[in-house]
C-alpha atoms as a PDB file:
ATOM      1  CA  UNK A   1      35.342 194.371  58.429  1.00  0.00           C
ATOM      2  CA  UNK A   2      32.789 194.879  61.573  1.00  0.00           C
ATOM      3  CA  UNK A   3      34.887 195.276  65.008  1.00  0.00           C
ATOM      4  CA  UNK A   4      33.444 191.937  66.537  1.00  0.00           C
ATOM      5  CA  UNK A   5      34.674 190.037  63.449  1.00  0.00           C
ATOM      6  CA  UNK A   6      38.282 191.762  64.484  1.00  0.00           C
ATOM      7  CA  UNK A   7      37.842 190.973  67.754  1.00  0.00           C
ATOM      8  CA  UNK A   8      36.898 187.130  67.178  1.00  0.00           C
ATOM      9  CA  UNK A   9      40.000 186.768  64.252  1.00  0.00           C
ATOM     10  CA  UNK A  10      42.282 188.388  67.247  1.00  0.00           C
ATOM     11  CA  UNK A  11      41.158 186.047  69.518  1.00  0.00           C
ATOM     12  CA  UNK A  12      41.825 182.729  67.236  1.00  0.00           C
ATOM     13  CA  UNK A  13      45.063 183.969  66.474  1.00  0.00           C
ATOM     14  CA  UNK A  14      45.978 184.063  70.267  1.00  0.00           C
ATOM     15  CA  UNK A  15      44.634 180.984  70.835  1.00  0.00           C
ATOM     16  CA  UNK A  16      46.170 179.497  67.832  1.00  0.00           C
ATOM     17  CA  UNK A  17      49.468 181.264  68.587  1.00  0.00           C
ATOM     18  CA  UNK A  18      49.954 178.345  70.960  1.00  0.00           C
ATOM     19  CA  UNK A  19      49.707 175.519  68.909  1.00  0.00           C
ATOM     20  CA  UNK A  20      52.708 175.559  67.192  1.00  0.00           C
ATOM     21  CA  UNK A  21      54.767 175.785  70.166  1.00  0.00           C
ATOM     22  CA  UNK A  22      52.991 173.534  71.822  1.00  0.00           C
ATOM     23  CA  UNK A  23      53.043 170.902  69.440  1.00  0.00           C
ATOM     24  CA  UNK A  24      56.639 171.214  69.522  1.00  0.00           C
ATOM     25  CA  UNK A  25      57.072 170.562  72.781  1.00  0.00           C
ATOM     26  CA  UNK A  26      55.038 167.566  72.407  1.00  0.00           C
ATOM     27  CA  UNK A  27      57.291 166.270  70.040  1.00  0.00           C
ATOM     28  CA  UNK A  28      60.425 166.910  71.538  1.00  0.00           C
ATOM     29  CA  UNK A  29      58.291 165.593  75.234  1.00  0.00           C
ATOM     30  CA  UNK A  30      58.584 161.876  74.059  1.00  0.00           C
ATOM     31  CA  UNK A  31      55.663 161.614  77.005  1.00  0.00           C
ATOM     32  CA  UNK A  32      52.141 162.529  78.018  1.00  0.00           C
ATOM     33  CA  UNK A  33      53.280 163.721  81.201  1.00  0.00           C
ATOM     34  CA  UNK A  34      52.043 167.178  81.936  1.00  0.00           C
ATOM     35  CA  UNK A  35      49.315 166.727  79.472  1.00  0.00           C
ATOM     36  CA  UNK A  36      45.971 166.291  79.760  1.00  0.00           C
ATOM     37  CA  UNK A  37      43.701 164.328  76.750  1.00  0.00           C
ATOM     38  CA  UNK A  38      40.339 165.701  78.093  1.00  0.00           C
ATOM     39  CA  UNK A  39      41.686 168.878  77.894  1.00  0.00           C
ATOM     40  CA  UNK A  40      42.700 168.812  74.132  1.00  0.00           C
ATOM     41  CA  UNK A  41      39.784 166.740  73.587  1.00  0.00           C
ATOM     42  CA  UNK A  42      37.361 169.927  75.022  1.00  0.00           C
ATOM     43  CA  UNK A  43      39.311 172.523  72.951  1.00  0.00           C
ATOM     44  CA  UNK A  44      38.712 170.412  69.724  1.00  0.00           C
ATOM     45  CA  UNK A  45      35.250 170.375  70.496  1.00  0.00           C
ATOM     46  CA  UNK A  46      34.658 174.147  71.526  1.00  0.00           C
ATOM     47  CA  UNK A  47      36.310 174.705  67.814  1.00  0.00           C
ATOM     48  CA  UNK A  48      33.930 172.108  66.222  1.00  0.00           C
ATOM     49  CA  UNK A  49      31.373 174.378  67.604  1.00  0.00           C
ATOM     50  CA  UNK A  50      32.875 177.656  66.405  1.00  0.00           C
ATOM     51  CA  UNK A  51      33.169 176.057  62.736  1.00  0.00           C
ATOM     52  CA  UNK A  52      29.457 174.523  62.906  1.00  0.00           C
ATOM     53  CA  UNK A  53      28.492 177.986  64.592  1.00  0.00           C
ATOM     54  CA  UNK A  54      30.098 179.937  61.394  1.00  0.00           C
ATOM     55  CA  UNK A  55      28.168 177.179  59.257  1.00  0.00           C
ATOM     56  CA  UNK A  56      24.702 177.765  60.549  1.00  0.00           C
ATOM     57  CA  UNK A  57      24.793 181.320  60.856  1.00  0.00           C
ATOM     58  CA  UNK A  58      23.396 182.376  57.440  1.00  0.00           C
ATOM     59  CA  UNK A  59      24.178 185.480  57.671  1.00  0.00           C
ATOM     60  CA  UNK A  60      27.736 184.929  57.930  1.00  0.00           C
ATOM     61  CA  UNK A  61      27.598 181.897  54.670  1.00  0.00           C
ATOM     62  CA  UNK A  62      26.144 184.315  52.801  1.00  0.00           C
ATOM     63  CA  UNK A  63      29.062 186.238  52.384  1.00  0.00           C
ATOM     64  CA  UNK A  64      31.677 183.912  52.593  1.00  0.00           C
ATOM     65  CA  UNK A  65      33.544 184.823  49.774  1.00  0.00           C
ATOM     66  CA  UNK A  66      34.536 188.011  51.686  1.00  0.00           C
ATOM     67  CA  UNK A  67      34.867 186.384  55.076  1.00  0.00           C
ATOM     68  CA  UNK A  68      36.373 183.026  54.426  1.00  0.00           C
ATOM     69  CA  UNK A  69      39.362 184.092  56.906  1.00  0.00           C
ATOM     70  CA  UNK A  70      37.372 183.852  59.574  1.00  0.00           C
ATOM     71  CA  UNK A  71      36.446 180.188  59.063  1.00  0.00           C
ATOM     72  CA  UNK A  72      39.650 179.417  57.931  1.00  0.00           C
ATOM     73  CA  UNK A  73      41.170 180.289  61.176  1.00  0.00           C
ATOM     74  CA  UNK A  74      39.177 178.179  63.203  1.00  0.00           C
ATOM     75  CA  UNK A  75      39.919 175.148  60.824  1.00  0.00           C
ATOM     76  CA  UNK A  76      43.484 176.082  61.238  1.00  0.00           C
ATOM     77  CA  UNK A  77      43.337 176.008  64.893  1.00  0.00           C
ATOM     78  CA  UNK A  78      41.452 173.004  64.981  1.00  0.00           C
ATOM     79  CA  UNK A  79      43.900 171.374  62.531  1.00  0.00           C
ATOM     80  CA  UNK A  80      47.077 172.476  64.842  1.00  0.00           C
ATOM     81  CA  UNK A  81      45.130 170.885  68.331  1.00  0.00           C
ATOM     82  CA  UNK A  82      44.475 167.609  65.778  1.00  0.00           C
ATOM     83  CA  UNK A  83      48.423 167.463  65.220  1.00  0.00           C
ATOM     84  CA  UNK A  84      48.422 167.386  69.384  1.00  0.00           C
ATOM     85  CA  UNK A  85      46.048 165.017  70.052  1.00  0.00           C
ATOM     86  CA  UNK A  86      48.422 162.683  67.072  1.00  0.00           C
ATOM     87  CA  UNK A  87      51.035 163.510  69.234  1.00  0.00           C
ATOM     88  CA  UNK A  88      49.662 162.777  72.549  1.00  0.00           C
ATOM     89  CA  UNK A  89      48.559 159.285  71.035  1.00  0.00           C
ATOM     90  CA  UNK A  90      52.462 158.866  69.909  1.00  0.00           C
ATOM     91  CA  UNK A  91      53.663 159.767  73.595  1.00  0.00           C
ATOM     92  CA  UNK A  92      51.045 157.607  75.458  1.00  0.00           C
ATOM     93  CA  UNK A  93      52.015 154.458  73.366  1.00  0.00           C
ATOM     94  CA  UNK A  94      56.274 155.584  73.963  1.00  0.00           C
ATOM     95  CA  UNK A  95      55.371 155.595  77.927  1.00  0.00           C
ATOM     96  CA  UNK A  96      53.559 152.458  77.747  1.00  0.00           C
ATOM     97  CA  UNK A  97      56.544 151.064  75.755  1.00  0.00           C
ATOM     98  CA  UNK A  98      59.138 153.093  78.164  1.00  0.00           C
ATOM     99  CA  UNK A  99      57.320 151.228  81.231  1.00  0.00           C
END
């Protein structure tokens, strides 16, 4: 494994460290307050652009079968800010029903 692939898998796991906690939070929120949908809606795309990155780069699909990880991460992530955005949709239509 090459240092920048390291780097870029340590990286995704910080990033994605957050997701969990904050989709919890989210959950237990009931609200949008403090959240912001452009905001998830940017991080979702910067990740659609790291998986379509990994998918172009021939280099990379070439040996995928050793360095799957590294795309599986960023699908992970991306599935975890998904959940969020679900959420944020949940708490948007509870504060319209809350008044």
């Amino acid at each position: 494994m090459e240092l920048a692939e390291i780097l870029e898998i340590i990286m995704l796991f910080s990033f994605g460290a957050s997701w969990p906690l904050n989709l919890i939070k989210s959950y237990r929120a009931r609200t949008t307050k403090g959240k912001s949908l452009p905001f998830l809606l940017l991080i979702l795309f910067g990740y659609v652009a790291g998986i379509a990155a990994k998918l172009a780069n021939e280099s990379y699909m070439a040996s995928i079968g050793e360095k799957w990880y590294v795309l599986f991460v960023y699908i992970l992530n991306f599935v975890m800010v998904s959940a969020d955005l679900v959420m944020y949709i949940r708490n948007a239509r509870l504060d319209k029903l809350n008044g």
